[in-house]
N, C-alpha and C. Protein backbone atom coordinates (compact mmCIF):
# COMPACT_ATOMS: atom_id res chain seq x y z
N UNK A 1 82.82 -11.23 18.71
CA UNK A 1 82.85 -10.13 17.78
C UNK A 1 82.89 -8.81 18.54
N UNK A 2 83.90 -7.47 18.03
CA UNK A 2 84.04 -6.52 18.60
C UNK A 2 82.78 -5.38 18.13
N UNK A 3 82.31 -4.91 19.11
CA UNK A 3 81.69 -3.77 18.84
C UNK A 3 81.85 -2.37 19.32
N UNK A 4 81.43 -1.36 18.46
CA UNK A 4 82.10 -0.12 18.79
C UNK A 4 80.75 0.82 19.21
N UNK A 5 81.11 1.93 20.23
CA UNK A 5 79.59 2.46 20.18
C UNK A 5 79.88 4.10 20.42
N UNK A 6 78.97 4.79 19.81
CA UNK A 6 79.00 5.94 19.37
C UNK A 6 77.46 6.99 20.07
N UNK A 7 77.90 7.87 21.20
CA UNK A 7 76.71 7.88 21.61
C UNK A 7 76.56 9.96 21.31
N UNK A 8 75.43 10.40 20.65
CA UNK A 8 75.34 11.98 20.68
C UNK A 8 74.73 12.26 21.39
N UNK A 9 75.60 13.05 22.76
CA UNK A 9 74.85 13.38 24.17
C UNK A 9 74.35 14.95 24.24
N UNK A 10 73.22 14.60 24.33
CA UNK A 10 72.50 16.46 24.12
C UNK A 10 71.62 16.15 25.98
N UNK A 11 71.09 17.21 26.32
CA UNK A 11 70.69 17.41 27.44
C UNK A 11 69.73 16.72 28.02
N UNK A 12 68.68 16.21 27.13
CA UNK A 12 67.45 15.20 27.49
C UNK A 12 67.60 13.99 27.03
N UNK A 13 68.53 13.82 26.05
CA UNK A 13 68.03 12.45 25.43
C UNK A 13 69.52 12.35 24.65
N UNK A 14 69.60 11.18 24.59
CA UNK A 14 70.88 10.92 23.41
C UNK A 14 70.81 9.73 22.82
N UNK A 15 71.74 9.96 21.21
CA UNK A 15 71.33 8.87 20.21
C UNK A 15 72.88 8.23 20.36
N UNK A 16 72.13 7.02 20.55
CA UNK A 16 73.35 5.46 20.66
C UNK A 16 73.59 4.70 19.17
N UNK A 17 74.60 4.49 18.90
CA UNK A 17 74.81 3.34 17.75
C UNK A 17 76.02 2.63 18.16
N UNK A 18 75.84 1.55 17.92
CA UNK A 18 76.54 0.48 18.00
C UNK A 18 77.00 0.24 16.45
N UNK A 19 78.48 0.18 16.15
CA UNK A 19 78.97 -0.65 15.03
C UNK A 19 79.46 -1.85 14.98
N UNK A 20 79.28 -2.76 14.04
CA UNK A 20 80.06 -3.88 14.15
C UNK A 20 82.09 -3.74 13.77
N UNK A 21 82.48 -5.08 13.53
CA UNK A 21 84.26 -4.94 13.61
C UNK A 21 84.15 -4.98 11.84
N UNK A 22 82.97 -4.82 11.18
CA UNK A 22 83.17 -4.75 9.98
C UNK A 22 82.23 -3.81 9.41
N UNK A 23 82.12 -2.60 10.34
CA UNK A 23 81.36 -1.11 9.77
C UNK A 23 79.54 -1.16 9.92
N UNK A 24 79.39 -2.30 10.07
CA UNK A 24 77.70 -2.38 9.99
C UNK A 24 77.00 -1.50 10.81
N UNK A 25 76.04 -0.49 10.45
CA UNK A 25 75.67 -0.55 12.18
C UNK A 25 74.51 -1.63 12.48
N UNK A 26 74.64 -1.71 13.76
CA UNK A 26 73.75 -2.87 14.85
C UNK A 26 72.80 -2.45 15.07
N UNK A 27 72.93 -1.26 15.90
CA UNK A 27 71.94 -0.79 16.51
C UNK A 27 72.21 0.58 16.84
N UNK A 28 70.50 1.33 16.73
CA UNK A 28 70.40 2.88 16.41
C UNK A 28 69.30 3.59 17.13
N UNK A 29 69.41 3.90 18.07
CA UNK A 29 68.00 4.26 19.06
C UNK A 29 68.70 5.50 20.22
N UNK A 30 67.46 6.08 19.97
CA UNK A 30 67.36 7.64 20.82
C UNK A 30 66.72 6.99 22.08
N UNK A 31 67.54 7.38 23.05
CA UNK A 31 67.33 6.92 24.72
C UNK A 31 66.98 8.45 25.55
N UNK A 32 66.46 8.21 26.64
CA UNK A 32 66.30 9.37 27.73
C UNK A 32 67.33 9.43 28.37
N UNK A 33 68.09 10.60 28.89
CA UNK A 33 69.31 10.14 29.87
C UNK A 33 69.05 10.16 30.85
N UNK A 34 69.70 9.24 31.47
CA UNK A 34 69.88 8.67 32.71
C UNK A 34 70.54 6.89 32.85
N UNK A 35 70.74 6.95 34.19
CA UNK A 35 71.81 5.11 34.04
C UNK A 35 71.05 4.24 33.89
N UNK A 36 69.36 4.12 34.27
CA UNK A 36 68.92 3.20 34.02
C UNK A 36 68.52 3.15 32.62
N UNK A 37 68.04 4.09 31.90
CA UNK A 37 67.88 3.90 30.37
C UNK A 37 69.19 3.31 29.11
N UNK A 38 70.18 4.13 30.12
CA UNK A 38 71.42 3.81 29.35
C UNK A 38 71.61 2.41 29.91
N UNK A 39 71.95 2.00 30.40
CA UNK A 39 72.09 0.57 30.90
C UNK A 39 71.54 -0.78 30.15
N UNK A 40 70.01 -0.39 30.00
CA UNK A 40 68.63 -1.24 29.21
C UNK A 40 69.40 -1.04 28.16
N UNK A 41 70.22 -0.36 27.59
CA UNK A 41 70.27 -0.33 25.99
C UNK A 41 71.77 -0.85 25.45
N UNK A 42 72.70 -0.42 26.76
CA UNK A 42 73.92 -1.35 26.83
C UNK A 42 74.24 -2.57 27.68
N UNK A 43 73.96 -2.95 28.35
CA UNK A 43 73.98 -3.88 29.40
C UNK A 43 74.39 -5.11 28.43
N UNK A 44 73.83 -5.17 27.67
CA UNK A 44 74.68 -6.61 26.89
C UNK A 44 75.51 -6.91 25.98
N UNK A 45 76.08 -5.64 25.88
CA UNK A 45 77.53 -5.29 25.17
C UNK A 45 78.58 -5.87 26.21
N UNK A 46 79.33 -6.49 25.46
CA UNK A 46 80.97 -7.24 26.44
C UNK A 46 81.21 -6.21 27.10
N UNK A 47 81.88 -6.54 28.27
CA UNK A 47 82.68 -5.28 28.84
C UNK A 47 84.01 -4.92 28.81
N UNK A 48 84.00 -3.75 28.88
CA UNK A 48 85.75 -3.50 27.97
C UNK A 48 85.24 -2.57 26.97
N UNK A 49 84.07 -2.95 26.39
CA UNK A 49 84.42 -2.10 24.82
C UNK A 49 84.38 -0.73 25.05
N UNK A 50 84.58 -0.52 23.91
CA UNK A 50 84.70 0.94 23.27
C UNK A 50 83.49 1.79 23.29
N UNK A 51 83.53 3.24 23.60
CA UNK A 51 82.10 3.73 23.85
C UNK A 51 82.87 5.10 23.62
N UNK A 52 82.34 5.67 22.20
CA UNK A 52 82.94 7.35 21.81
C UNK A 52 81.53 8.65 22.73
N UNK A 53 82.02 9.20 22.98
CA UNK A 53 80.60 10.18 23.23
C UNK A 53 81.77 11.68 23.05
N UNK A 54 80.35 12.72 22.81
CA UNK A 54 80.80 14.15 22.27
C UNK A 54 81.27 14.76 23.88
N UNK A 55 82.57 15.17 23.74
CA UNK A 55 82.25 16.28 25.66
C UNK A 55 81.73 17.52 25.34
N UNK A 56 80.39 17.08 25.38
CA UNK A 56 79.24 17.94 25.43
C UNK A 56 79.24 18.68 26.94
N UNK A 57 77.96 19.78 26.96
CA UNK A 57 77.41 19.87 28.22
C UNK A 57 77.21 18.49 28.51
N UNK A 58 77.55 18.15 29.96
CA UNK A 58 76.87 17.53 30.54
C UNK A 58 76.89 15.95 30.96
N UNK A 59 77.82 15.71 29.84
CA UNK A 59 78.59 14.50 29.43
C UNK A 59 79.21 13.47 30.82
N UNK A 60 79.46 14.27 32.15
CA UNK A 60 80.41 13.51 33.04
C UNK A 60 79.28 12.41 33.65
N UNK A 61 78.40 12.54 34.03
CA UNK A 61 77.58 11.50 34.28
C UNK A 61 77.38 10.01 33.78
N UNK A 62 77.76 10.40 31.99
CA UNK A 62 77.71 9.48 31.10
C UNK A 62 79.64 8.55 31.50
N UNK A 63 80.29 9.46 31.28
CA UNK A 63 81.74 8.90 30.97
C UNK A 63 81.61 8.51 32.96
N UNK A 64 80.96 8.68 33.90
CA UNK A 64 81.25 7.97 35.13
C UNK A 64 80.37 6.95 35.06
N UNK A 65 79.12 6.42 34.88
CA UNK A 65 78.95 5.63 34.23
C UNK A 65 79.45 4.54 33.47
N UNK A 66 79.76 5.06 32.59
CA UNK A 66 80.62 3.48 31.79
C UNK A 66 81.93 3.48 32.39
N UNK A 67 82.43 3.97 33.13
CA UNK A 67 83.49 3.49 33.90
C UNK A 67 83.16 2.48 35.38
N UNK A 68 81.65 2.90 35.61
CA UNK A 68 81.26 2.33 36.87
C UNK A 68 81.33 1.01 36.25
N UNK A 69 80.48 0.89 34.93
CA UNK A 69 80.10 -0.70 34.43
C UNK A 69 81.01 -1.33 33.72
N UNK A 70 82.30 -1.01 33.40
CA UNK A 70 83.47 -1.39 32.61
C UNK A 70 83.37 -1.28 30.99
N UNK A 71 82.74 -0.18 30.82
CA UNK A 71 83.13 0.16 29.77
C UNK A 71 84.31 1.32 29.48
N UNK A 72 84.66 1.45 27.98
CA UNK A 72 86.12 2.35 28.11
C UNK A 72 85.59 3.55 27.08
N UNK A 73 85.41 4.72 28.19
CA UNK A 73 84.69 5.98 27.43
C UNK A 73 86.01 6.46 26.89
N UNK A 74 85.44 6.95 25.39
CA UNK A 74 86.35 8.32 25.13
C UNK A 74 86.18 9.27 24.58
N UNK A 75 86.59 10.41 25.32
CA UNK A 75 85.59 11.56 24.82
C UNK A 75 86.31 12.35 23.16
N UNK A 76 85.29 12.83 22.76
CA UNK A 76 86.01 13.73 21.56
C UNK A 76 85.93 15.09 21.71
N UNK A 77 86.50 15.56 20.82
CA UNK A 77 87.28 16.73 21.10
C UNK A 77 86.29 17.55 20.45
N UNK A 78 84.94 18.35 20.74
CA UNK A 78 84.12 18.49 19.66
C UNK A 78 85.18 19.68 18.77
N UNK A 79 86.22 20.57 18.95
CA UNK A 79 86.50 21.40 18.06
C UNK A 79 87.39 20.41 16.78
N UNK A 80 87.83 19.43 16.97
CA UNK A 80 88.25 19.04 16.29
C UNK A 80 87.78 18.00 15.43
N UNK A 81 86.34 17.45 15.72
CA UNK A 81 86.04 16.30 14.65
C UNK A 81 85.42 17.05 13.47
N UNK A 82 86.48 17.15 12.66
CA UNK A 82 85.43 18.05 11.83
C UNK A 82 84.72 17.15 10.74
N UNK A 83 85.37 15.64 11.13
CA UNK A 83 84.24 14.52 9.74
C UNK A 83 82.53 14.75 10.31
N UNK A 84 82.31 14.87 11.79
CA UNK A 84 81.06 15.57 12.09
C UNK A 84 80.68 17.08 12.17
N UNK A 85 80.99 17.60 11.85
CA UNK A 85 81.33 19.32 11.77
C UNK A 85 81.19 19.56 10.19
N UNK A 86 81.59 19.06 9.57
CA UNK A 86 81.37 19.70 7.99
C UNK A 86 80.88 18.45 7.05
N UNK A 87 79.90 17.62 8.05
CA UNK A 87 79.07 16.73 7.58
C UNK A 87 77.67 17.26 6.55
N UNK A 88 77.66 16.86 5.41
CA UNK A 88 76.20 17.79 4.60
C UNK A 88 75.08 17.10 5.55
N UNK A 89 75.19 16.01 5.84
CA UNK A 89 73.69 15.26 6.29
C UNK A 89 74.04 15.46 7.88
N UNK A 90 73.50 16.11 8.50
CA UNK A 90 73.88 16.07 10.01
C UNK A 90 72.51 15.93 11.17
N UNK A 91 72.94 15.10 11.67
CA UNK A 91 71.81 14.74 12.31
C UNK A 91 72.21 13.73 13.63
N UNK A 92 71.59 14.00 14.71
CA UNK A 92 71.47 13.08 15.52
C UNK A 92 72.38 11.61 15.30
N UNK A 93 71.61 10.66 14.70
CA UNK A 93 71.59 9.60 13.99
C UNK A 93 72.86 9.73 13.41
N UNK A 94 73.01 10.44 12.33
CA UNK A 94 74.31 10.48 11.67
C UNK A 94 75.76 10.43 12.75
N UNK A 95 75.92 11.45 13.76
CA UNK A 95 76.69 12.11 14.58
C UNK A 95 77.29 10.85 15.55
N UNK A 96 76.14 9.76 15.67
CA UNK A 96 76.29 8.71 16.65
C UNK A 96 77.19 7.83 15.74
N UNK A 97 76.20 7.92 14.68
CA UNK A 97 77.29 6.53 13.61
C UNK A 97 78.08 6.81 13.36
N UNK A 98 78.85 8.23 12.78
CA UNK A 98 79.92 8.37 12.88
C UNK A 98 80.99 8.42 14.15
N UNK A 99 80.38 8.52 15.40
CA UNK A 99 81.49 8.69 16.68
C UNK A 99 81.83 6.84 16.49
N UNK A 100 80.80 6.09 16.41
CA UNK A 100 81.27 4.91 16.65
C UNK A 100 82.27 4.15 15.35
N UNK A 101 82.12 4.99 14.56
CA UNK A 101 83.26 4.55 12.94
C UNK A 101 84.65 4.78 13.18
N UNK A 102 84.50 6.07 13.83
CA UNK A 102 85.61 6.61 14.21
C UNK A 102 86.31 6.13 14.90
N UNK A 103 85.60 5.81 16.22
CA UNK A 103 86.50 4.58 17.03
C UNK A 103 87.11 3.38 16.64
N UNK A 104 86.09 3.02 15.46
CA UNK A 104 86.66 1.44 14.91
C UNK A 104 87.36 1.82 14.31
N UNK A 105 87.79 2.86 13.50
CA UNK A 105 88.83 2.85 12.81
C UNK A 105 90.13 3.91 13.22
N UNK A 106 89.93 4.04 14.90
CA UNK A 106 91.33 4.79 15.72
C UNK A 106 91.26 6.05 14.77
N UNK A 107 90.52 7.13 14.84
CA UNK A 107 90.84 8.42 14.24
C UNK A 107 89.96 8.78 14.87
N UNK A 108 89.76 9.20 16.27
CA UNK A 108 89.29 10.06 16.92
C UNK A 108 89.60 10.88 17.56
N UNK A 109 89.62 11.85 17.28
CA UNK A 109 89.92 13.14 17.94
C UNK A 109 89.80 13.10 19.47
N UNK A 110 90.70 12.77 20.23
CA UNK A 110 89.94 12.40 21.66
C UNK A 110 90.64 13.83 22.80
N UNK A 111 89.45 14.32 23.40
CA UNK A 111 89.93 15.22 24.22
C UNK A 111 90.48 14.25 25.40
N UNK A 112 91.20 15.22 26.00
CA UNK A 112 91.76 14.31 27.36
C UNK A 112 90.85 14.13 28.49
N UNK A 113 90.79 13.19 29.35
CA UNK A 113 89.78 12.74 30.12
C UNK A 113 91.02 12.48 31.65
N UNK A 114 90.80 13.26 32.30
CA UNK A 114 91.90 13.24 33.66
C UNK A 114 91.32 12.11 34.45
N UNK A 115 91.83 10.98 35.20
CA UNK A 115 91.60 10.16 35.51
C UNK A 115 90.75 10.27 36.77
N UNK A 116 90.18 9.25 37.26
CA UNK A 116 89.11 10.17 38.80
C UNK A 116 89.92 10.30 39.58
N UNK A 117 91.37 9.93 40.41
CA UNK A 117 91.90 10.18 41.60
C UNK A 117 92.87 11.41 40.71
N UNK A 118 92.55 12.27 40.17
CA UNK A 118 93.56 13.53 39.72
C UNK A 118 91.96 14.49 39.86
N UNK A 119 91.07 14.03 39.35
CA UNK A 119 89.88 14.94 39.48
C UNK A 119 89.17 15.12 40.95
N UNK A 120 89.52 13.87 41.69
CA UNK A 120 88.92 13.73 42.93
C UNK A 120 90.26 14.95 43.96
N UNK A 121 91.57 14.63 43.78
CA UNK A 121 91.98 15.21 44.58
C UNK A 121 92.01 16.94 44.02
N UNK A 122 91.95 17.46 43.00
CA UNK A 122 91.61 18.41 42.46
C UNK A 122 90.35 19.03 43.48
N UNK A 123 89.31 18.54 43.10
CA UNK A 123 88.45 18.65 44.05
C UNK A 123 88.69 18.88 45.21
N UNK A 124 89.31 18.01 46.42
CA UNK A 124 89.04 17.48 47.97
C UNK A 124 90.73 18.97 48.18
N UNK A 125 91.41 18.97 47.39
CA UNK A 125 92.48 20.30 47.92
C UNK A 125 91.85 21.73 47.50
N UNK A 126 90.89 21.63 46.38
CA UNK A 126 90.56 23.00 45.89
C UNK A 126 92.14 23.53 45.08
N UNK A 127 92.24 22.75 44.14
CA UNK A 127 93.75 23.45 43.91
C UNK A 127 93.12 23.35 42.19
N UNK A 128 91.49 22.84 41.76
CA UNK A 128 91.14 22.79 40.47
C UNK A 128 89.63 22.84 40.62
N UNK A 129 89.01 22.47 38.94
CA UNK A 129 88.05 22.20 38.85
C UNK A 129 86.91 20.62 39.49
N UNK A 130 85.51 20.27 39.50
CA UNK A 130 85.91 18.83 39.70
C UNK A 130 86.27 18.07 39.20
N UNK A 131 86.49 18.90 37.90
CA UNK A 131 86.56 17.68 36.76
C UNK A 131 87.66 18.45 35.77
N UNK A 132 89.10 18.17 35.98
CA UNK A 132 89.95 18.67 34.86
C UNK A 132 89.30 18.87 33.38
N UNK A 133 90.22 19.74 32.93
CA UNK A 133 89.98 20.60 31.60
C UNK A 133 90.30 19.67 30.16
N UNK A 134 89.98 19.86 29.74
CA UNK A 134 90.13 19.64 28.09
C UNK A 134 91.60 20.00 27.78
N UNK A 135 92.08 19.63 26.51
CA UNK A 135 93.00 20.01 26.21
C UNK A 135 93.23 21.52 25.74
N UNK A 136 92.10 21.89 26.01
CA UNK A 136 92.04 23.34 25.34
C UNK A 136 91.76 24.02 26.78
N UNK A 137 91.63 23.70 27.76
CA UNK A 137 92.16 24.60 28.43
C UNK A 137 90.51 24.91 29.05
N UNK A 138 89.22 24.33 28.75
CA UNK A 138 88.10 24.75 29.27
C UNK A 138 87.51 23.43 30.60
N UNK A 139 86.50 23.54 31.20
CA UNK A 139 86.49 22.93 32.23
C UNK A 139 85.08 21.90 31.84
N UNK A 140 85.17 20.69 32.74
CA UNK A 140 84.16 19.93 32.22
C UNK A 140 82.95 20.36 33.71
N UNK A 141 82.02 19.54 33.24
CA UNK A 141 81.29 18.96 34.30
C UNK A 141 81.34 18.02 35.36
N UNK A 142 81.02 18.34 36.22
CA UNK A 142 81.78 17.62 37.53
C UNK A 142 80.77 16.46 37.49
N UNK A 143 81.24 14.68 38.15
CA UNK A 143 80.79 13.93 38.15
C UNK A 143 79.87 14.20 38.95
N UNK A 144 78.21 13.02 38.62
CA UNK A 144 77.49 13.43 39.78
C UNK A 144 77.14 11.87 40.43
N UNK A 145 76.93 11.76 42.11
CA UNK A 145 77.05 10.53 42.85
C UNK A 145 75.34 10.40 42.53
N UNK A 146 74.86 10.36 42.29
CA UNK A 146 73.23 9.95 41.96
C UNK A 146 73.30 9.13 40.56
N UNK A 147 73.87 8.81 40.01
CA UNK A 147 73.50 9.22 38.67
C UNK A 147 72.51 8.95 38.21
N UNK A 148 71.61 9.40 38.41
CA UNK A 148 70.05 9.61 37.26
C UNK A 148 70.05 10.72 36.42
N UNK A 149 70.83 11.10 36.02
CA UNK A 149 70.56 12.08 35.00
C UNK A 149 71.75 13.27 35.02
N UNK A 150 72.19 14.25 33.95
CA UNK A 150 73.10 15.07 34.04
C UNK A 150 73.42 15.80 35.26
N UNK A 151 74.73 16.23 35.72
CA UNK A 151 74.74 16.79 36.64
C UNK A 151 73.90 18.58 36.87
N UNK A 152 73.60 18.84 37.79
CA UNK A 152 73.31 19.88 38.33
C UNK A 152 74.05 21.32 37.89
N UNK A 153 75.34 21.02 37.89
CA UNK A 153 76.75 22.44 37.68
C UNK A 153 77.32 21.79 35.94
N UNK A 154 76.93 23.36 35.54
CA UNK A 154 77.47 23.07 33.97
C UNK A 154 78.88 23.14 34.10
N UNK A 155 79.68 23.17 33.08
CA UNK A 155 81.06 23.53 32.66
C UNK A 155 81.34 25.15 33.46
N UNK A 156 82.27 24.90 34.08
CA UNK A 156 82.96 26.04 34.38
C UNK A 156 82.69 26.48 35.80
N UNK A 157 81.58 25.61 36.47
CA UNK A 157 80.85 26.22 37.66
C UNK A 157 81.42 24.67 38.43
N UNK A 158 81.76 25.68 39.84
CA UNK A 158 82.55 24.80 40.94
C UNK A 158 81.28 24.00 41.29
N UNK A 159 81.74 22.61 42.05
CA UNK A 159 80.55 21.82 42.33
C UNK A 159 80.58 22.05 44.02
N UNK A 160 78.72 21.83 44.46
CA UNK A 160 79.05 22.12 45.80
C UNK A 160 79.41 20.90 46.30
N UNK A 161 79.79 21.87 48.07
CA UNK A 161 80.48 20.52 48.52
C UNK A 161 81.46 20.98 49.21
């Protein structure tokens, strides 16, 4: 059975839901960030699946992450989801279940996510950010090699190095 997962990444903590291939949700729990918390809470999801998260602050830690463990991040576009944006009930909780609906049902607004050897050489020439831009033209957060927790350099700020 396929499952879809929907995670709202805020700076300390973020809320995970898991949907089933027939809308249910599974599972709904506020985690601390970092890889080992995130891990305990996905680790026994197939690998391959689907994993929506907001490109929030802070977010690259998360989307290097589930690429380390084979999962397939995709980020959304926060200006454009507006089924979470002009939601009456908005909340945490809500924001997660809907990223992961969205995925199951392919209508996600997905910002672009530059692959790591376009972000890495970006980086290693200085000819970009560390972490290519959005489709709109703003800059992400650069991956971080620790990962315990968000990186250090927000959006827009070069990483050292």
């Amino acid at each position: 059975m396929s499952v879809y997962v929907g995670i709202d990444v805020h700076r300390k903590r973020s809320q995970v839901a898991v949907v089933t291939e027939d809308g249910q949700l599974q599972l709904d729990k506020n985690v601390v960030n970092g890889s080992e918390p995130m891990l305990r809470l996905i680790a026994d999801l197939p690998l391959g699946m689907p994993v929506a998260s907001g490109a929030a602050f802070g977010w690259g830690w998360l989307v290097q992450l589930l690429e380390d463990y084979g999962f397939e991040p995709h980020l959304v576009h926060p200006l454009r989801c507006e089924t979470i944006a002009s939601a009456r009930l908005k909340n945490n909780k809500v924001d997660a279940a809907i990223l992961a609906r969205l995925l199951r049902a392919d209508l996600l607004p997905e910002a672009w996510l530059a692959p790591r050897r376009c972000a890495s050489f970006a980086r290693c020439c200085g000819t970009g950010p560390a972490w290519s831009g959005w489709v709109t033209g703003s800059t992400r957060s650069p991956p971080t090699t620790a990962m315990t927790g968000p990186p250090a350099t927000g959006p827009g700020q070069a990483a050292a190095g």
